[in-house]
Protein backbone atom coordinates (compact mmCIF):
# COMPACT_ATOMS: atom_id res chain seq x y z
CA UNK A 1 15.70 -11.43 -2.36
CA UNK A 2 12.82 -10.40 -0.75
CA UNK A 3 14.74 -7.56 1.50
CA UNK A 4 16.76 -6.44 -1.53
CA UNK A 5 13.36 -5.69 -3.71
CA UNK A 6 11.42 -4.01 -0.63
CA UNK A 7 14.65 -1.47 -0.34
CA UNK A 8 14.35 -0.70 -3.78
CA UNK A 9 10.89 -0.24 -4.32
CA UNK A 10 11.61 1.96 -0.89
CA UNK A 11 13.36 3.98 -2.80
CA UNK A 12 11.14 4.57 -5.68
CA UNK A 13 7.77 4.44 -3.93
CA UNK A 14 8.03 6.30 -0.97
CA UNK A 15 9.00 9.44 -2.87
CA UNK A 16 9.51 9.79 -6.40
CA UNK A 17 6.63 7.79 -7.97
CA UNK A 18 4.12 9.20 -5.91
CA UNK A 19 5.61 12.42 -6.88
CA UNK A 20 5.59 11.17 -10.37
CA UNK A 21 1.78 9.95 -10.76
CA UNK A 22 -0.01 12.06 -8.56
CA UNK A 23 1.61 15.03 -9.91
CA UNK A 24 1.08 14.03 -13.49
CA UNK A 25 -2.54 13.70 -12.62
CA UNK A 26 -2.88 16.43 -11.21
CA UNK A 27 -0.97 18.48 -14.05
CA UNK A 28 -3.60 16.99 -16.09
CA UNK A 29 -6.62 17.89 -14.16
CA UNK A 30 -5.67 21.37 -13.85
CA UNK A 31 -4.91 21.53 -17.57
CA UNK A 32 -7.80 19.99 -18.69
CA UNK A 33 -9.90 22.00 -16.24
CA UNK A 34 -11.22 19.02 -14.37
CA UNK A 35 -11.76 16.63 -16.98
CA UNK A 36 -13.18 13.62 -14.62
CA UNK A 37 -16.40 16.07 -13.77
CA UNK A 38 -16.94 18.23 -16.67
CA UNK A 39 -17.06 14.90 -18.90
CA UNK A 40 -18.26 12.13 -16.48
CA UNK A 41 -22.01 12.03 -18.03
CA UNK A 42 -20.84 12.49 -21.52
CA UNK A 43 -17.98 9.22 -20.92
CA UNK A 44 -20.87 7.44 -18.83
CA UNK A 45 -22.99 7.49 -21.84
CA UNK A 46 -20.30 6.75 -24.25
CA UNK A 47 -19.84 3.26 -21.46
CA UNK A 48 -22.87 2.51 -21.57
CA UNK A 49 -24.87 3.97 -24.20
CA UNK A 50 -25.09 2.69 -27.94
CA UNK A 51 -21.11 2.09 -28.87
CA UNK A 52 -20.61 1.06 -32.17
CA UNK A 53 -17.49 1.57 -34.48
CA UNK A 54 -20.08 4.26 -36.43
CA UNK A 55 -20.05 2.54 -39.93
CA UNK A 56 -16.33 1.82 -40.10
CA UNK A 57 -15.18 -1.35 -41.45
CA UNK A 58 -12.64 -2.76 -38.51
CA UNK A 59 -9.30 -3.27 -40.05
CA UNK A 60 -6.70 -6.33 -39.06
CA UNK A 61 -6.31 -5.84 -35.17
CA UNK A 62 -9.23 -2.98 -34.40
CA UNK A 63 -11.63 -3.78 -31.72
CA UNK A 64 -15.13 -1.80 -31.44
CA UNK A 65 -14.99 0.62 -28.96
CA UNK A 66 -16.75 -1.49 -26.44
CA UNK A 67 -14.32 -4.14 -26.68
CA UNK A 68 -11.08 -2.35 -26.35
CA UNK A 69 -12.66 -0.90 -23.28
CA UNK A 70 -13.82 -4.68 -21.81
CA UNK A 71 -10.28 -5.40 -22.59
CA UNK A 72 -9.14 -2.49 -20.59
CA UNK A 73 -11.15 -3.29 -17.73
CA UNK A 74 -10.55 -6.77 -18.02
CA UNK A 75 -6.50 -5.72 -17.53
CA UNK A 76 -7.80 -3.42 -14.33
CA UNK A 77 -10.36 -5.29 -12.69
CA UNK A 78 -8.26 -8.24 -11.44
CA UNK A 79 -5.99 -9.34 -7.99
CA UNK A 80 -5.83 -5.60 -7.17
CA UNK A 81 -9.84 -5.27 -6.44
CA UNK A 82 -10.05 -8.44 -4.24
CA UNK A 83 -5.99 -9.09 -2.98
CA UNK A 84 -5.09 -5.94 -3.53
CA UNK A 85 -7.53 -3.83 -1.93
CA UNK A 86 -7.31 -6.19 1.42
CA UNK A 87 -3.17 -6.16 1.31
CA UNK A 88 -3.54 -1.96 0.99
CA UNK A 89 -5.64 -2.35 4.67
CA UNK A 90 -3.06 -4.86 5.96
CA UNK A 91 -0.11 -2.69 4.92
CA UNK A 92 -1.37 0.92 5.10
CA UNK A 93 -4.16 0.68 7.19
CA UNK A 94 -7.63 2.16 6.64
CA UNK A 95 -6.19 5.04 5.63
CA UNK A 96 -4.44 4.18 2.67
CA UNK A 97 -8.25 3.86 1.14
CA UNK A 98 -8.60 7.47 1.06
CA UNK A 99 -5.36 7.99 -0.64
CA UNK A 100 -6.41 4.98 -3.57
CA UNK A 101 -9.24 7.20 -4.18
CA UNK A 102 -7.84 10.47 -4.46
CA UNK A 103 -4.84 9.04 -7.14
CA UNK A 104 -7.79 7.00 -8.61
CA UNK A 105 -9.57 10.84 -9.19
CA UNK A 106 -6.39 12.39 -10.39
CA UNK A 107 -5.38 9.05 -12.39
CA UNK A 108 -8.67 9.59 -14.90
CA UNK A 109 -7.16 12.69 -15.87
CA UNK A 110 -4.18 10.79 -17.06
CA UNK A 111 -5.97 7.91 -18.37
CA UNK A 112 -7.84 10.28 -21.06
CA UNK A 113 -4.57 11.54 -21.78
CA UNK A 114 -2.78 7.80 -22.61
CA UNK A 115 -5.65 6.65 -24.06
CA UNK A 116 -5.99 9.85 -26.29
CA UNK A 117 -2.29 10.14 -27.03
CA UNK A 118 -2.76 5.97 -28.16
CA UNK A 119 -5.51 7.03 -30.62
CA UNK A 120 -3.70 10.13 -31.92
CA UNK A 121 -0.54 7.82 -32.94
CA UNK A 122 -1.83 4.28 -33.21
CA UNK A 123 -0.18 2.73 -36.81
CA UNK A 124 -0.91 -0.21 -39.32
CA UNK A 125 1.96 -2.75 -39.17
CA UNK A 126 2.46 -5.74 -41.16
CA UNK A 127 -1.51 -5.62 -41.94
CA UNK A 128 -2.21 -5.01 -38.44
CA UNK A 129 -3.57 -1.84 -36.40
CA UNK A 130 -1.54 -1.26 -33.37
CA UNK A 131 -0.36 1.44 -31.00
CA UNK A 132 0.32 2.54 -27.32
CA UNK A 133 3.31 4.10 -25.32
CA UNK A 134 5.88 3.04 -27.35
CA UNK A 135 4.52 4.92 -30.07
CA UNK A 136 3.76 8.04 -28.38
CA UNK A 137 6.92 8.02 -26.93
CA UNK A 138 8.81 8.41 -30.13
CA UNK A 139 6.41 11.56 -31.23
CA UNK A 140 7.22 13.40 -27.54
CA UNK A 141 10.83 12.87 -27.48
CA UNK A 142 12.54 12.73 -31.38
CA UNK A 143 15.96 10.98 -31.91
CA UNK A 144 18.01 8.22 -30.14
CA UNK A 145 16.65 9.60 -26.55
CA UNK A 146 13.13 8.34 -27.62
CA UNK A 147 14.02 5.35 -29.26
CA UNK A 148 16.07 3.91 -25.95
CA UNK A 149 12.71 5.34 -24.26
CA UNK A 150 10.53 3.74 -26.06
CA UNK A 151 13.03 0.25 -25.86
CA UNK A 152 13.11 0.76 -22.13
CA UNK A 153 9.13 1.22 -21.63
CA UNK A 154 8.87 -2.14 -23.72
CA UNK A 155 11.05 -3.86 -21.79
CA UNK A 156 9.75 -2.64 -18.51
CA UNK A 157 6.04 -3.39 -19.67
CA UNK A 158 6.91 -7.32 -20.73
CA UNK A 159 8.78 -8.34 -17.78
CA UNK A 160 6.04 -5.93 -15.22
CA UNK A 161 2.69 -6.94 -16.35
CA UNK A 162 3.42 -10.39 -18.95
CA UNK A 163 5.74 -12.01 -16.53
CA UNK A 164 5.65 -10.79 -13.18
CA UNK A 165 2.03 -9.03 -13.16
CA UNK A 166 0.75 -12.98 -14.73
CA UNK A 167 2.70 -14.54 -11.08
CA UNK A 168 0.50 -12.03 -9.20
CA UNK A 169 -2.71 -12.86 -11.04
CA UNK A 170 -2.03 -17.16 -10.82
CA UNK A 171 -0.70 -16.55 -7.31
CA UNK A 172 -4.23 -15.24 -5.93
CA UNK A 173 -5.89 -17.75 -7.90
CA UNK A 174 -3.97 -20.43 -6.42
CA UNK A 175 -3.94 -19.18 -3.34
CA UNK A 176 -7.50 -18.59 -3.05
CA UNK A 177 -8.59 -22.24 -4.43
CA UNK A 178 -5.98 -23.62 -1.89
CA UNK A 179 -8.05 -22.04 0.81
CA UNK A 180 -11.28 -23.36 -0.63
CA UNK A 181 -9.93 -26.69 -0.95
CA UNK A 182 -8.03 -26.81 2.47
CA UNK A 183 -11.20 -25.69 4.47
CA UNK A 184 -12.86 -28.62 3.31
CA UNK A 185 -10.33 -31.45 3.82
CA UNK A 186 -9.35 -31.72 0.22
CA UNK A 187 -5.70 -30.80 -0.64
CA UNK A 188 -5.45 -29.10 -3.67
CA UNK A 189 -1.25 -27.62 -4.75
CA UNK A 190 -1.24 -24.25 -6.09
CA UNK A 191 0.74 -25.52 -8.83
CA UNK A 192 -2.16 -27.69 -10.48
CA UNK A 193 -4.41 -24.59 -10.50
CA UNK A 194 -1.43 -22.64 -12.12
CA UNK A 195 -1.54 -25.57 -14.55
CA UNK A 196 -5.04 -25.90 -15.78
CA UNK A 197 -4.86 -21.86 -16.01
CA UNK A 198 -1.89 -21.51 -18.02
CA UNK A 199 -3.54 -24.50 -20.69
CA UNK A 200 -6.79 -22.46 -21.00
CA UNK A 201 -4.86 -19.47 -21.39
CA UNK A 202 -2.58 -20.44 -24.21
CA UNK A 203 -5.53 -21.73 -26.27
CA UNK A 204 -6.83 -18.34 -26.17
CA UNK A 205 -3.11 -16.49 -26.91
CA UNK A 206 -2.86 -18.29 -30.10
CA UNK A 207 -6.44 -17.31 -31.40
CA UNK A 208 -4.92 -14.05 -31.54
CA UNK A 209 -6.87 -10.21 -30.90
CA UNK A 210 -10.33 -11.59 -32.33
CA UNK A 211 -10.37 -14.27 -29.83
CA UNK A 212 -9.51 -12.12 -26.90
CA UNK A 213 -11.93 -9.37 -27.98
CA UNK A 214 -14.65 -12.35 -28.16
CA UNK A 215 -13.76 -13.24 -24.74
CA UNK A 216 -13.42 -10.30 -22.68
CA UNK A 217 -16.40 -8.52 -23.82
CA UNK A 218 -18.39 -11.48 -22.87
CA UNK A 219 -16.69 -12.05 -19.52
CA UNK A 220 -15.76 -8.47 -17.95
CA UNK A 221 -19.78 -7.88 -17.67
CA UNK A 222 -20.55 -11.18 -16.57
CA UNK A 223 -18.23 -11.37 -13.86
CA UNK A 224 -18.50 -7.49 -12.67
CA UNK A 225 -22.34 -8.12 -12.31
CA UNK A 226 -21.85 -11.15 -10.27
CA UNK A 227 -19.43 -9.35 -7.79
CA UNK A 228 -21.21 -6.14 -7.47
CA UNK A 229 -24.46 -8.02 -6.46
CA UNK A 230 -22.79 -10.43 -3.94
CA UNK A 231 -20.65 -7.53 -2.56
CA UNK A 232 -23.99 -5.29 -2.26
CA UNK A 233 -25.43 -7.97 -0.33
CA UNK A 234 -22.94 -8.68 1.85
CA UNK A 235 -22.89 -4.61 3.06
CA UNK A 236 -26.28 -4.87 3.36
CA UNK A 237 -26.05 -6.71 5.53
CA UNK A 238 -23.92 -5.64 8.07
CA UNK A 239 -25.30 -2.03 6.99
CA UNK A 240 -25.26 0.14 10.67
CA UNK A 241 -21.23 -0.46 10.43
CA UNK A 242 -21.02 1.58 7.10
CA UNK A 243 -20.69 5.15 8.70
CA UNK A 244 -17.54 3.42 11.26
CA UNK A 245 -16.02 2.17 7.92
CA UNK A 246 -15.72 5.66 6.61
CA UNK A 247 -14.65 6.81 9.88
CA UNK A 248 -11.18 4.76 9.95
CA UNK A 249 -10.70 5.45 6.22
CA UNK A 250 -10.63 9.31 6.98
CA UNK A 251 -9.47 9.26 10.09
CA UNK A 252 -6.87 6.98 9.19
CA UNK A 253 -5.90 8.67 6.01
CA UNK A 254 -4.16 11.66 8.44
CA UNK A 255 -4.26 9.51 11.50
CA UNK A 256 -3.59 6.03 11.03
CA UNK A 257 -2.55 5.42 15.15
CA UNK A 258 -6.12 7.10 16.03
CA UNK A 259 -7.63 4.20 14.08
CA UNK A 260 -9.28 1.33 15.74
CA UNK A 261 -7.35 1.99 18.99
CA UNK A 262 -3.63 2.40 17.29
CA UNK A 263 -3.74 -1.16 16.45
CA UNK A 264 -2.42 -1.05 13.13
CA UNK A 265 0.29 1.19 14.13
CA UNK A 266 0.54 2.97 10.84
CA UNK A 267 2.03 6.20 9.35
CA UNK A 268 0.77 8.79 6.91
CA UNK A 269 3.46 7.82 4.81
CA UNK A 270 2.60 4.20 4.62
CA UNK A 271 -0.93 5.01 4.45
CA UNK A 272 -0.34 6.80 1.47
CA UNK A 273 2.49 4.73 0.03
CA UNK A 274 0.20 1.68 0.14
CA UNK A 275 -2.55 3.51 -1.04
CA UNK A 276 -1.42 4.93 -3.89
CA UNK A 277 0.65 1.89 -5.01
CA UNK A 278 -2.32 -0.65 -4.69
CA UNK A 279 -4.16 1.56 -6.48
CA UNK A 280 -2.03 1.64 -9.10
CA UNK A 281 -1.71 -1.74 -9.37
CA UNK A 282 -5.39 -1.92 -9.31
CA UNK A 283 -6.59 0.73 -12.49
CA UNK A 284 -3.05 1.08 -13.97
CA UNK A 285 -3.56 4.88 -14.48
CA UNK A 286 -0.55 6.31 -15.34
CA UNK A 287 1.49 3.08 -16.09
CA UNK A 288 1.01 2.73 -20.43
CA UNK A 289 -0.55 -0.35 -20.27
CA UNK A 290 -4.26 0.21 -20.92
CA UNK A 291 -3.54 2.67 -23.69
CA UNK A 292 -2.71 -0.32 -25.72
CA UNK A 293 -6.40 -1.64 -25.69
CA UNK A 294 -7.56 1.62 -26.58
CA UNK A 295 -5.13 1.94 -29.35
CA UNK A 296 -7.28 -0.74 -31.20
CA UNK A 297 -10.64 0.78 -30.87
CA UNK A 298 -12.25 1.91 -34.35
CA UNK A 299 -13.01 4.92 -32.27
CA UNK A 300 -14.90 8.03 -33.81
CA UNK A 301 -11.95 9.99 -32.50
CA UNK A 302 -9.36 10.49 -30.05
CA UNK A 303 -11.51 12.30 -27.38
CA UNK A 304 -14.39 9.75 -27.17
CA UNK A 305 -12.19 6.79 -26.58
CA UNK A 306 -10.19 9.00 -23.62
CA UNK A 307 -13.49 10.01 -22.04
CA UNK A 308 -14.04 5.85 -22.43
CA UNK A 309 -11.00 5.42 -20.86
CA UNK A 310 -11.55 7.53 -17.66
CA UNK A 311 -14.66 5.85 -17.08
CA UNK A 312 -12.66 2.68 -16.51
CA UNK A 313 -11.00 3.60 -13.77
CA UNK A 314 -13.82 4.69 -12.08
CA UNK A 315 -15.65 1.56 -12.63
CA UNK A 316 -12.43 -0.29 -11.31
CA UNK A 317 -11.51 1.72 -8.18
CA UNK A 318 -14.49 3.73 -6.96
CA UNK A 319 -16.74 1.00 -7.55
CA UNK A 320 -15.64 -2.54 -7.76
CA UNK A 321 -12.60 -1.63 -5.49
CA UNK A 322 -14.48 -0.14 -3.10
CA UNK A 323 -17.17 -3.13 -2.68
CA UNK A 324 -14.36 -4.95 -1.66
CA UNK A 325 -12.96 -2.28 1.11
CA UNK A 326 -16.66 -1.99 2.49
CA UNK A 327 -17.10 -6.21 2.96
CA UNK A 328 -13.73 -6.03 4.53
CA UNK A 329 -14.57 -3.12 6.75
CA UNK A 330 -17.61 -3.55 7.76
CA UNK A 331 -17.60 -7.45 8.62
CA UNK A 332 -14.83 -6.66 10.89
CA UNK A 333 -12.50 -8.94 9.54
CA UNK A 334 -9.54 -6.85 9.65
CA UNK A 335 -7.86 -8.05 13.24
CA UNK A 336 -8.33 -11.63 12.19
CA UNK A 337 -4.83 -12.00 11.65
CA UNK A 338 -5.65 -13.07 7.40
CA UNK A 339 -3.49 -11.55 4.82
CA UNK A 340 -4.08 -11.11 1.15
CA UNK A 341 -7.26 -13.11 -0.34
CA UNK A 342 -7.71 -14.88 2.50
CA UNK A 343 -8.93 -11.48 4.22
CA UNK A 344 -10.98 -10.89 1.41
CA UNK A 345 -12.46 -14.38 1.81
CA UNK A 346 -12.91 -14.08 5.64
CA UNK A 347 -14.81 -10.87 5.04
CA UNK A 348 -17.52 -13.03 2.73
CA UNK A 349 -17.47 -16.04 4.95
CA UNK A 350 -18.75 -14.36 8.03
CA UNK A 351 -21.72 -13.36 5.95
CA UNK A 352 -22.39 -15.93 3.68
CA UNK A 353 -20.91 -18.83 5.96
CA UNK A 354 -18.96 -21.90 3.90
CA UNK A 355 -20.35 -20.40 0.77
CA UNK A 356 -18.53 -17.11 1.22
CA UNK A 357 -14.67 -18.51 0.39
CA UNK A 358 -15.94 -20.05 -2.75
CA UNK A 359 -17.58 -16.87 -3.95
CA UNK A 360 -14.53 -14.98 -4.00
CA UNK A 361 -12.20 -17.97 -5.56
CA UNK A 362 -15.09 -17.95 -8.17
CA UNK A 363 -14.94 -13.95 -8.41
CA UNK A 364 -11.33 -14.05 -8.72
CA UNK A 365 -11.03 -17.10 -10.92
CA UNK A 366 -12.83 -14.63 -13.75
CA UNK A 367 -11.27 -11.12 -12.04
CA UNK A 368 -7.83 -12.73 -12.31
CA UNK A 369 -8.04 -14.86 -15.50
CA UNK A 370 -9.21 -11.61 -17.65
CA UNK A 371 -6.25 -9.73 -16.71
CA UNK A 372 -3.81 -12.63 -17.16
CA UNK A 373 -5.63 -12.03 -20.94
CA UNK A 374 -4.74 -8.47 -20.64
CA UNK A 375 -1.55 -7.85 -19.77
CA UNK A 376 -0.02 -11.06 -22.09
CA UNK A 377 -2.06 -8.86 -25.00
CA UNK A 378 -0.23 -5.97 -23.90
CA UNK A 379 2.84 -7.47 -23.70
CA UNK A 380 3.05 -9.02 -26.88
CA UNK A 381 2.44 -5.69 -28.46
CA UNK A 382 5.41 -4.36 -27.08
CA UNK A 383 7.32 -7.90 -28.06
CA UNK A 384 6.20 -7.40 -31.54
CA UNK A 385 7.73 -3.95 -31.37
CA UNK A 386 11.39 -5.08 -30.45
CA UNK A 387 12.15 -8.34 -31.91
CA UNK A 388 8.91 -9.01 -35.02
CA UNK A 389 6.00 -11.06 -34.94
CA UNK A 390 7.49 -14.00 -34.67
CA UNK A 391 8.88 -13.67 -31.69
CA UNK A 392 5.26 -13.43 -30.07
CA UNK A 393 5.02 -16.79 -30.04
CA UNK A 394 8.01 -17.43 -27.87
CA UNK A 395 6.59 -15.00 -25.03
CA UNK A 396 3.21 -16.59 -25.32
CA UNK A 397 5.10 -20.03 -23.97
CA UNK A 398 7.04 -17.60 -21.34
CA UNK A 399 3.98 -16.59 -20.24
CA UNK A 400 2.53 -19.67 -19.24
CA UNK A 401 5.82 -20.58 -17.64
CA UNK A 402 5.37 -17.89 -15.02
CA UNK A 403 1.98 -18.26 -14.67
CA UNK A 404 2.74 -21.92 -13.30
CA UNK A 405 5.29 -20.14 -11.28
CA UNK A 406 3.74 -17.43 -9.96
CA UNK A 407 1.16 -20.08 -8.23
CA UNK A 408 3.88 -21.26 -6.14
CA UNK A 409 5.67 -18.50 -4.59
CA UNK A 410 5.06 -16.34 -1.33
CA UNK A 411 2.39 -13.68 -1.94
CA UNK A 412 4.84 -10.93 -0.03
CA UNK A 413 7.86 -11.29 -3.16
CA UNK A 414 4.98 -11.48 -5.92
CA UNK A 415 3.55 -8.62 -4.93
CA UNK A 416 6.85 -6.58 -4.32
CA UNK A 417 8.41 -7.58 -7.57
CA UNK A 418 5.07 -6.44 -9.38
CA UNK A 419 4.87 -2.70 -7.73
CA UNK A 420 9.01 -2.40 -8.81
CA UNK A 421 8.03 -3.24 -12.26
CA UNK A 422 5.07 -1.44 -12.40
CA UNK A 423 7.45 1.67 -11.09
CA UNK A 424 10.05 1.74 -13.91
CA UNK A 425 7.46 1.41 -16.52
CA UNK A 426 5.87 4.77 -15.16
CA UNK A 427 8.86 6.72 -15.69
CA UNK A 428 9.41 7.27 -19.42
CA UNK A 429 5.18 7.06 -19.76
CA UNK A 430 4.95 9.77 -17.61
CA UNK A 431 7.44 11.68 -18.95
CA UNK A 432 6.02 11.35 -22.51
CA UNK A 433 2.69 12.52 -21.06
CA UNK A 434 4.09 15.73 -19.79
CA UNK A 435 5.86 16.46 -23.30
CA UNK A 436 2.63 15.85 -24.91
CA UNK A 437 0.31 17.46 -22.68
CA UNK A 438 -0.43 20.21 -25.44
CA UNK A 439 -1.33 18.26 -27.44
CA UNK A 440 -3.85 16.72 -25.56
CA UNK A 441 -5.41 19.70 -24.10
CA UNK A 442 -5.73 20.76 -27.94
CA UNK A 443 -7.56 17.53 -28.98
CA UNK A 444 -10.11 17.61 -25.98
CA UNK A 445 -10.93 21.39 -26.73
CA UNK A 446 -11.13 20.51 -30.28
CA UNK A 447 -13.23 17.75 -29.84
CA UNK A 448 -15.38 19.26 -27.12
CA UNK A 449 -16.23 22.44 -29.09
CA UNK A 450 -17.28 19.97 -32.00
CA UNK A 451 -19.76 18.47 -29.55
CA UNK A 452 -21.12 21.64 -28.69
């Protein structure tokens, strides 16, 4: 199984989605002459200046603009920052940290597009505000072709991010409790983390959107805060090895064998196939799955919440990210042998001693948890779509199945079954953000002269 879904995602990542992504970013960068510069101040104070819903009453199913963002985050900012990140090094080398970045800089450019596109077209159904991909979709490409389009991306979303994307998240979890647990002579299964998890998460699926809302906007800060600081400290630390860290990531970006004495034995082509990937996995630029938080914001138009949007992925991959690249780096962790969280948790431990692998199980507890919150949100959008409301109920339970799951499998399948999914639900998003890339350019000029 695990040989049959490396070949494919092969296949599909070693060529055409990298062509697919990066060259839909960068379409959209040129386009909208550079977007992620010209606007970064303006989205930064959107982020993190006064964001209200400006006087509108919220309708059934709108968040305020702050909370569909939290929510967004709250999708981005999980495994990929702490598992992620340290399985890119592992896999790609150093080097594959320079390519995460540069996708990352070309992904905001398509993230204002999604998350535009989702305001332009969101909808009212059954009572309910709603919107993302599915409905965009339809508007790019009229006719049966969008319909099975727009049926495809749903599928590909549910079974990427609800079912398999939920094993990733309950797999780090587990596997970084187990760690915990097993340092310290106390044997702990997976399985009963997956548990508890999946019980606290269904409580919250059935309160519905005002429940989540309530949740992630308290928790994304909270927890974001908390790793920052600890990650800050920890470079501080080991400070005088911050210019070698940037050394192997751009040396290793165009020469991964120069690296660290050719011990990773690397290619460019891993370097960037790793890089690129885990960095999609990490701020889901470019994948339609964010757009469906941003959908729901009572947003004063299309442009602010896009400009919202982009700021997001920075936030996720050139800071949070990042922090955890730099503790790995510099703490010299990277030979140890440790794969997955457990690098991650080596990197903290040789700073902060015993407290270090507790830390990050805590980090990732909240990291992980919010995007398991996340993605089932998204996917039940896109259940609600195909088969009615009531079938949401039915992939709520599904849900907490595979989170149980997910805590007991081998990290190496999890995360290869995640990146194929995540790869066929790029395809008809991207190719609806091409068709509609008029459009946007149209709205942002609109908007911007407006502003001026």
């Amino acid at each position: 199984m695990l040989e049959l879904v490396k070949t494919l995602n092969g296949y599909l990542w070693d060529f055409w989605l990298l062509i697919i992504l990066c060259g839909t970013g960068i379409y959209y960068t040129i386009r909208l002459r550079f977007i992620q510069v010209r606007k970064f101040g303006e989205g930064m104070k959107l982020v993190f200046g006064r964001s209200g819903s400006h006087g509108k009453e919220r309708q059934e199913g709108e968040m305020t603009p702050f909370q569909s963002l939290a929510t967004a985050i709250a999708a981005q900012v999980g495994t990929g920052n702490l598992t992620g990140a340290a399985t890119a090094l592992i896999s790609g080398g150093p080097g594959a940290i320079f390519w995460m970045w540069l996708s990352a800089f070309f992904g905001m450019a398509t993230i204002y597009a999604e998350a535009t596109l989702a305001q332009k077209y969101k909808t009212t159904e059954d009572g309910e505000v709603t919107g993302g991909p599915v409905y965009y979709i339809r508007q790019a490409f009229q006719g049966t072709f969008g319909k099975v389009l727009a049926c495809l991306f749903a599928v590909f979303i549910i079974l990427a991010l609800g079912f398999m994307g939920n094993m990733v998240q309950s797999n780090s979890i587990g596997a970084a409790f187990n760690e915990v647990f097993t340092a310290r002579g106390i044997p702990v299964p997976p399985v009963a983390v997956g548990v508890v998890l999946a019980v606290i998460a269904f409580v919250i699926f059935i309160g519905g959107t005002k429940r989540l809302a309530s949740v992630v906007e308290k928790m994304v800060p909270f927890m974001a805060v908390i790793y920052i600081v600890g990650s800050l400290v920890l470079i501080g630390m080991n400070i005088t090895a911050v210019p070698e860290a940037f050394r192997m990531i751009f040396v290793g970006a165009f020469q991964p064998k120069a690296v660290a004495g050719g011990m990773f034995g690397m290619t460019v082509k891993e370097a960037i196939r790793y890089g690129v990937a885990r960095g999609l996995f990490s701020n889901e630029a470019g994948m339609g799955s964010t757009p469906h938080a941003h959908a729901r914001a009572a947003a004063k138009n299309p442009h602010e919440q896009g400009l919202r949007a982009m700021i997001s992925v920075f936030i996720d991959t050139f800071i949070i990210l990042s922090l955890t690249v730099f503790s790995v780096l510099t703490t010299g962790v990277l030979s140890s042998g440790k794969d997955g969280i457990a690098l991650t948790q080596a990197a903290f431990t040789s700073g902060f001693g015993s407290f270090g692998d507790i830390f990050v199980a805590i980090c990732l507890l909240f990291f992980a948890f919010s995007t398991i919150l996340g993605w089932h949100f998204f996917g039940e959008i896109n259940v609600k779509y195909l088969f009615g409301r009531k079938a949401a109920k039915v992939y709520s339970v599904c849900v907490v199945a595979f989170i149980i799951i997910g805590s007991t499998l081998k990290v190496d399948l999890v995360w290869e079954l995640a990146d194929f999914f995540n790869a066929l639900m790029v395809i008809p998003n991207a190719l609806a953000l091409l068709a509609l890339s008029g459009l946007v350019v149209g709205i942002c000029k609109t908007y911007s002269a407006k502003k001026r």
